[in-house]
N, C-alpha and C. Protein backbone atom coordinates (compact mmCIF):
# COMPACT_ATOMS: atom_id res chain seq x y z
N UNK A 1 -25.52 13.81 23.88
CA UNK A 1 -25.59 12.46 23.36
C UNK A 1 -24.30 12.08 22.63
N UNK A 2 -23.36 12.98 21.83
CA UNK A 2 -22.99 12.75 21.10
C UNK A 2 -21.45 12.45 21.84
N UNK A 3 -21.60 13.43 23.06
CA UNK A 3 -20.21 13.25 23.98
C UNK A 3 -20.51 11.81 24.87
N UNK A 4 -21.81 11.66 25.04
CA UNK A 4 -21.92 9.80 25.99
C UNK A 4 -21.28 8.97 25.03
N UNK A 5 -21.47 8.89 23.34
CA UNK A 5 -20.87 7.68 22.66
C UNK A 5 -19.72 8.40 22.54
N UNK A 6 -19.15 9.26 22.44
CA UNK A 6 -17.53 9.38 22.28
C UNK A 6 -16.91 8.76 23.89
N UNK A 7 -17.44 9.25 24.83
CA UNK A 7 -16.99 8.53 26.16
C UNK A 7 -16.95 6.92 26.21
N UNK A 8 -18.22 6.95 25.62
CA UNK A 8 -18.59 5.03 25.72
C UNK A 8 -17.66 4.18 25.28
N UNK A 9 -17.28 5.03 23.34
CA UNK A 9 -16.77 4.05 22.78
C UNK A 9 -14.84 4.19 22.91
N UNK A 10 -15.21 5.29 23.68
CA UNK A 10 -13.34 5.09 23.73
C UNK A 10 -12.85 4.29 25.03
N UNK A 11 -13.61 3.93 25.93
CA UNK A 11 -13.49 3.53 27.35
C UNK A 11 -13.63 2.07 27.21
N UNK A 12 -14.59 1.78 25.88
CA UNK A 12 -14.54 0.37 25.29
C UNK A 12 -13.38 -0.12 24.91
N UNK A 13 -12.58 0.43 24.31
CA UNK A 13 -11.15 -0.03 24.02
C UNK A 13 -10.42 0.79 24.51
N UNK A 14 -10.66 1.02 25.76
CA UNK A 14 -9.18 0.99 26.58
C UNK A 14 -8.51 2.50 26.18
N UNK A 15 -9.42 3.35 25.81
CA UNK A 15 -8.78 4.79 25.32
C UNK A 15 -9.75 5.89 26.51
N UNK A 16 -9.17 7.32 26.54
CA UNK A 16 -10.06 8.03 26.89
C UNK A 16 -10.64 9.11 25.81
N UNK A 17 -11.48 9.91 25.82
CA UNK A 17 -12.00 10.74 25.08
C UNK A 17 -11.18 11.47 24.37
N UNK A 18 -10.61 11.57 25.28
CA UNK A 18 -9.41 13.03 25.00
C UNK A 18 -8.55 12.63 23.89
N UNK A 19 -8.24 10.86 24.43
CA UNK A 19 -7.01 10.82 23.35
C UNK A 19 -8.00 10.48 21.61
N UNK A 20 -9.33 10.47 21.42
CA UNK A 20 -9.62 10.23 20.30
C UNK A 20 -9.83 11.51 19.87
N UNK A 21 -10.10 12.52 20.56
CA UNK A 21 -10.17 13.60 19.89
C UNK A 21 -8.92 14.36 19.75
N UNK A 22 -7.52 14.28 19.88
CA UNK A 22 -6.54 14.36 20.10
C UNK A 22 -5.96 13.95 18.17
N UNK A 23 -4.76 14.57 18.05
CA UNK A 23 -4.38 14.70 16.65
C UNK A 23 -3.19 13.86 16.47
N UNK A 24 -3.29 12.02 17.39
CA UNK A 24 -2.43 10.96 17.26
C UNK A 24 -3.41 10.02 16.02
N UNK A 25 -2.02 10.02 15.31
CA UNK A 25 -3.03 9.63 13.91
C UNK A 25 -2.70 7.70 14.05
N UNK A 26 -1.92 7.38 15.35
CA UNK A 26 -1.61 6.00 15.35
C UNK A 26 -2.55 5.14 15.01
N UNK A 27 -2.60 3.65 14.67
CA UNK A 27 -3.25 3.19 13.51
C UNK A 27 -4.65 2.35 14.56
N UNK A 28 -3.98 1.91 15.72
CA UNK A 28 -5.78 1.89 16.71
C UNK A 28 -6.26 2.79 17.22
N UNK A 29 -5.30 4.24 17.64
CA UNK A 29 -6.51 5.49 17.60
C UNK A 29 -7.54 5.73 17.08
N UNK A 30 -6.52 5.85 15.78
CA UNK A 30 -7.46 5.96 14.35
C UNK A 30 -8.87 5.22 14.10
N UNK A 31 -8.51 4.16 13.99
CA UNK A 31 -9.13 3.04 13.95
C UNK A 31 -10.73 3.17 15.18
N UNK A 32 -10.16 3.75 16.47
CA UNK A 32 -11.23 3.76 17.34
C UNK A 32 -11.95 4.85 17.39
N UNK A 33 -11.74 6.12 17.03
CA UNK A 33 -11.79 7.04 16.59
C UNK A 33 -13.38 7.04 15.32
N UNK A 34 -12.50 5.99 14.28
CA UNK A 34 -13.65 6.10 13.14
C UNK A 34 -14.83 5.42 13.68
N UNK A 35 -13.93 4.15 14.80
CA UNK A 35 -15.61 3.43 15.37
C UNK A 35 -16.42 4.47 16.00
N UNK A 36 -16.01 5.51 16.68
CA UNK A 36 -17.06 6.59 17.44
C UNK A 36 -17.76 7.45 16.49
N UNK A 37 -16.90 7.55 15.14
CA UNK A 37 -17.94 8.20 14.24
C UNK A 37 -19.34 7.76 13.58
N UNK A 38 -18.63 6.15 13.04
CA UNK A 38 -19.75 5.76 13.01
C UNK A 38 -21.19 5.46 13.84
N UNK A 39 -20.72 5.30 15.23
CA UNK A 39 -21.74 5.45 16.37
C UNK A 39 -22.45 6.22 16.48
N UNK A 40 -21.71 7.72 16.82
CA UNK A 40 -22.45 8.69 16.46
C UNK A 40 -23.27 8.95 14.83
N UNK A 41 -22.84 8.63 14.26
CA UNK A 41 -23.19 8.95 12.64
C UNK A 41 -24.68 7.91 12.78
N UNK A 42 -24.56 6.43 13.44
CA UNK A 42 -25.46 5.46 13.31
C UNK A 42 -26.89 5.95 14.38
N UNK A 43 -26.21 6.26 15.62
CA UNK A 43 -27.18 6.49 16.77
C UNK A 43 -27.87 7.32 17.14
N UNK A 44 -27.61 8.79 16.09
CA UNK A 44 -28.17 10.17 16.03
C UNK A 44 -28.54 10.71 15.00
N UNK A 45 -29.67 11.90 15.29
CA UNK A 45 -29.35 12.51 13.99
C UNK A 45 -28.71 13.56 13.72
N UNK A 46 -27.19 13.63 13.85
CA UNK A 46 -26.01 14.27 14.34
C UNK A 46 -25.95 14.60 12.43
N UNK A 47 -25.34 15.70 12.00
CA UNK A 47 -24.73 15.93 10.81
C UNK A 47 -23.08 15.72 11.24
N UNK A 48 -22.66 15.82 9.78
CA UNK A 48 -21.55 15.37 9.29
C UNK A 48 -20.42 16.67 10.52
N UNK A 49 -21.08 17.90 10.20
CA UNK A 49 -20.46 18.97 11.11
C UNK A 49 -20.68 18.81 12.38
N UNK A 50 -21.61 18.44 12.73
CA UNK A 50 -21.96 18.33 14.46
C UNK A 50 -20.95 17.31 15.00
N UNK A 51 -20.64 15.98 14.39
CA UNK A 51 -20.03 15.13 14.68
C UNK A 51 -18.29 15.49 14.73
N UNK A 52 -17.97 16.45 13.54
CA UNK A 52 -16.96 16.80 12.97
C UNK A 52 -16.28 17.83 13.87
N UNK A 53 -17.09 18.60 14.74
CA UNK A 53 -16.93 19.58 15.40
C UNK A 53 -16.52 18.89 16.67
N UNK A 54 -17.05 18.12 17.43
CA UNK A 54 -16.75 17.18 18.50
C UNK A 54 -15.55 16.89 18.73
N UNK A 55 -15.43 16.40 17.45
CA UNK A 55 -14.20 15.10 17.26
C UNK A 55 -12.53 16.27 16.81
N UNK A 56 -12.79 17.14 16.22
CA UNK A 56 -11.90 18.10 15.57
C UNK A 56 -11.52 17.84 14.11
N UNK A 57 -12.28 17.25 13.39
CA UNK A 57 -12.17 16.70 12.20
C UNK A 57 -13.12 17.47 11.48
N UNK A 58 -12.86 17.36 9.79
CA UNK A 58 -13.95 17.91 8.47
C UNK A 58 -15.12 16.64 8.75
N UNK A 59 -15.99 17.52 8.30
CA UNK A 59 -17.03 16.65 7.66
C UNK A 59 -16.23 15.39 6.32
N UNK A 60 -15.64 15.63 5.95
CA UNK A 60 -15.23 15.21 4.64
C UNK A 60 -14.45 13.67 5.65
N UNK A 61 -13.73 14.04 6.71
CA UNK A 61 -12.84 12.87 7.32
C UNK A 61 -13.96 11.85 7.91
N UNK A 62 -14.93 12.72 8.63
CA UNK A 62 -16.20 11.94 9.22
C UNK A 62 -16.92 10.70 8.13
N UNK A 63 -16.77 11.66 7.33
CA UNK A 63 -17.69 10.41 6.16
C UNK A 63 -16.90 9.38 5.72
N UNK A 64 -15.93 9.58 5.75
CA UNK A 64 -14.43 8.99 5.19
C UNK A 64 -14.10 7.52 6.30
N UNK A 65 -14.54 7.75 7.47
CA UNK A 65 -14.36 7.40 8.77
C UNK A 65 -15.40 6.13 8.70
N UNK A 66 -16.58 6.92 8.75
CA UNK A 66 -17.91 6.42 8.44
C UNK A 66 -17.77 5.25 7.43
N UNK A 67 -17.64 5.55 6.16
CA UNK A 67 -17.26 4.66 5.02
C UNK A 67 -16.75 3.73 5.64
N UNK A 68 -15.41 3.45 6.04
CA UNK A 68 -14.45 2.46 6.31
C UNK A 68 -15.05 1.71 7.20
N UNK A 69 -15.48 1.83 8.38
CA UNK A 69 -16.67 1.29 8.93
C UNK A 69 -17.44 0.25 8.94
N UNK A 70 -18.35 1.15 8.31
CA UNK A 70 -19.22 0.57 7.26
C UNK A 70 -19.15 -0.89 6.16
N UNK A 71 -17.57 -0.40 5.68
CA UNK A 71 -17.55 -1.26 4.75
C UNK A 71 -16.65 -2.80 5.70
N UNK A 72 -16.15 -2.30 6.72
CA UNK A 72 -15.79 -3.57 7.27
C UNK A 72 -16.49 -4.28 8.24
N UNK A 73 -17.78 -3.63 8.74
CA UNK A 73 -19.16 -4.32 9.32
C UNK A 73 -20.01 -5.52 7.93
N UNK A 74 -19.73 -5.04 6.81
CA UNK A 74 -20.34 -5.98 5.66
C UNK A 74 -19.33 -7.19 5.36
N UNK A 75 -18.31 -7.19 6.27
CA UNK A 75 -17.55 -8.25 5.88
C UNK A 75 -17.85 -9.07 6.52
């Protein structure tokens, strides 16, 4: 499940999987990157590590990811 929304949401903008899990910290990678966390974070009941493990990131970046997100969906 967690590899269909990393596929989904990187193919949505024009990225492939590879390059979000990939260690280009450019600023719409990034950016698309945190949108797949939150997907996953929103659409499962994936932990912070399960997600973190996927992606090649801490739990700590996931939530971090998550946050930012989050806080620009309330805008």
């Amino acid at each position: 499940m967690l590899e269909d929304i990393l596929e989904e949401t990187a193919h949505e903008y024009g990225f492939t999987p590879e390059e979000l899990i990939g260690r280009d910290r450019h600023k719409n990678i990034s950016w698309v990157r945190q949108v797949a966390m939150y997907n996953m974070m929103m659409k499962t009941d994936c932990t912070l590590r399960e997600c973190g493990d996927l992606l090649g990131r801490s739990p700590a970046t996931i939530t971090q990811g998550f946050q930012k997100i989050a806080t620009e969906r309330e805008r």
